[in-house]
Protein backbone atom coordinates (compact mmCIF):
# COMPACT_ATOMS: atom_id res chain seq x y z
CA UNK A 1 91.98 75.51 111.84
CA UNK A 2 88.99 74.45 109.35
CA UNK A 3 86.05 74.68 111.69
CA UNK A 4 84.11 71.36 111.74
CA UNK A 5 86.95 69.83 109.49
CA UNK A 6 86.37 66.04 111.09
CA UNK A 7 82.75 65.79 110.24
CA UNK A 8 81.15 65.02 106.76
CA UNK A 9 79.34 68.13 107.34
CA UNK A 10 82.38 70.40 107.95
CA UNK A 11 84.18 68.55 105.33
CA UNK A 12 81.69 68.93 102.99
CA UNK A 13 81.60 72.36 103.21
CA UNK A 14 84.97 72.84 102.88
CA UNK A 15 85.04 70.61 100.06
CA UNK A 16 82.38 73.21 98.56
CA UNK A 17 84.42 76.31 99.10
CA UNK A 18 87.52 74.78 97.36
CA UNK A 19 85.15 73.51 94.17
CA UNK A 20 84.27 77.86 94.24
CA UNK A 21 87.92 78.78 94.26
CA UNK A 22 88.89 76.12 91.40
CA UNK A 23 85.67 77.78 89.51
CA UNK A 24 84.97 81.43 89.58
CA UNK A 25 88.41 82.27 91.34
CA UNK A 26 91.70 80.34 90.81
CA UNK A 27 91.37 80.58 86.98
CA UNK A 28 91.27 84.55 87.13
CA UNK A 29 93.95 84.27 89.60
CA UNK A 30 96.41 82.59 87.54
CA UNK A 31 95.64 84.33 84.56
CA UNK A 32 97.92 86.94 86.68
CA UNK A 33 100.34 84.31 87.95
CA UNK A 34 98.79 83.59 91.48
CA UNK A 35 96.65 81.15 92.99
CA UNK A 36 94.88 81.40 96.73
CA UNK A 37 94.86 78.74 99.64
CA UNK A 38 91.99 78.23 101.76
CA UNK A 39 93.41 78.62 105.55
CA UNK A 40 90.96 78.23 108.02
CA UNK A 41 87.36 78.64 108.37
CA UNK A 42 86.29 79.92 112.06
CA UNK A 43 82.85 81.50 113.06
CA UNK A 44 82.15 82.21 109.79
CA UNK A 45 85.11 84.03 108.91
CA UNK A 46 86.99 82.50 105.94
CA UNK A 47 90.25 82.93 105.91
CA UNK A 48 92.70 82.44 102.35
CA UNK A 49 95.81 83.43 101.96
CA UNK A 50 96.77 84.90 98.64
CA UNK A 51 100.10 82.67 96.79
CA UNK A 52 102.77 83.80 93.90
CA UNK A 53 101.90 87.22 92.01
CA UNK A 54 98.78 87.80 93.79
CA UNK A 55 100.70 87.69 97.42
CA UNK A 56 103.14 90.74 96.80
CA UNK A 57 100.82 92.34 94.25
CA UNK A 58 99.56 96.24 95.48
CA UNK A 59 96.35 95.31 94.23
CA UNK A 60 96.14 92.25 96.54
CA UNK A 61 93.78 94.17 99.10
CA UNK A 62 91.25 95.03 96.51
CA UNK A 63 91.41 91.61 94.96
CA UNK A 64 89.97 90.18 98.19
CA UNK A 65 87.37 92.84 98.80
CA UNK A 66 86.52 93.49 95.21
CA UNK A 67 86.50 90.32 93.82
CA UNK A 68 87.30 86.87 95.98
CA UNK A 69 84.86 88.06 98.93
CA UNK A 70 81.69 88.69 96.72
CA UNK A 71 81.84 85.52 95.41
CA UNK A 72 82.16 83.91 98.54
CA UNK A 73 79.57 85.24 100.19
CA UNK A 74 77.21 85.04 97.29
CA UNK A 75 77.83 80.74 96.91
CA UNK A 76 77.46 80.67 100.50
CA UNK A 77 75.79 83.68 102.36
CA UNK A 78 74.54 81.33 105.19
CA UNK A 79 78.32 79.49 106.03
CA UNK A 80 80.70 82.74 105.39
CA UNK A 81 80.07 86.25 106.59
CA UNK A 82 83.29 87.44 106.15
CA UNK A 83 86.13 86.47 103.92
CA UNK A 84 89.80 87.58 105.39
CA UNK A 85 93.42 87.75 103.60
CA UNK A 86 96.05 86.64 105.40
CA UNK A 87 98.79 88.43 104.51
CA UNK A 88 101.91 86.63 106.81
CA UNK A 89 105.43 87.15 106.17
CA UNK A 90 107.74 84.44 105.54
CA UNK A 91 110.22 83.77 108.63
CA UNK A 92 113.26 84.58 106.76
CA UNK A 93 111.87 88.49 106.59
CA UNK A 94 110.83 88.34 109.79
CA UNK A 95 114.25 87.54 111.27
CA UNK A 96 115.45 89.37 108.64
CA UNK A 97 113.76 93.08 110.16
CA UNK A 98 114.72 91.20 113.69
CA UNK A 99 118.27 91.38 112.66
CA UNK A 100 117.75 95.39 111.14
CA UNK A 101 116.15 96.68 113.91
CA UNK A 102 118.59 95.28 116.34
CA UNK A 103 121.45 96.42 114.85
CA UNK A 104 120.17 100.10 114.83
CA UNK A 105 119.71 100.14 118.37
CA UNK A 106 123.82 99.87 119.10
């Protein structure tokens, strides 16, 4: 959930963040094949979710901390005190290791 996402405040913040990714992040991103989606912005904990390359890369960790998260909190050090990956798995692998795990226990 985008915190605030119904008022022009909350929107234009959002708004903000997404004109920071399509600057100083995105571009760098898809130099490597990968692009990032903004998730959800609670109590100042910004959440994205890392998409093609980027999402399986190793380095995918240390993107985030190294690179997306200073430049976050530099554009907007009063909004975002933390910036978060979200690093979900797709339901097909998750039924997937279901299925796996199961059958080991027969």
């Amino acid at each position: 959930m985008i915190e605030s996402k119904n008022s022009d405040e909350g929107k234009m913040l959002i708004d903000s963040i997404e004109k920071c990714l399509d600057e100083f992040i995105r571009p760098a991103l898809a130099s490597h094949g990968g692009d990032v989606e903004l998730l959800a912005l609670e109590d100042k904990v910004l959440r994205l979710k890392l998409l093609g390359q980027c999402s399986a890369c190793p380095s995918a960790m240390l993107t985030m901390e190294e690179f997306i998260e200073p430049v976050i909190l530099n554009e907007f050090p009063d909004e975002v005190e933390r910036v978060v990956m979200d690093a979900g798995i797709s339901d097909e692998l998750w039924y997937e290791a279901k299925r796996i795990l199961a059958s080991r226990g027969k």
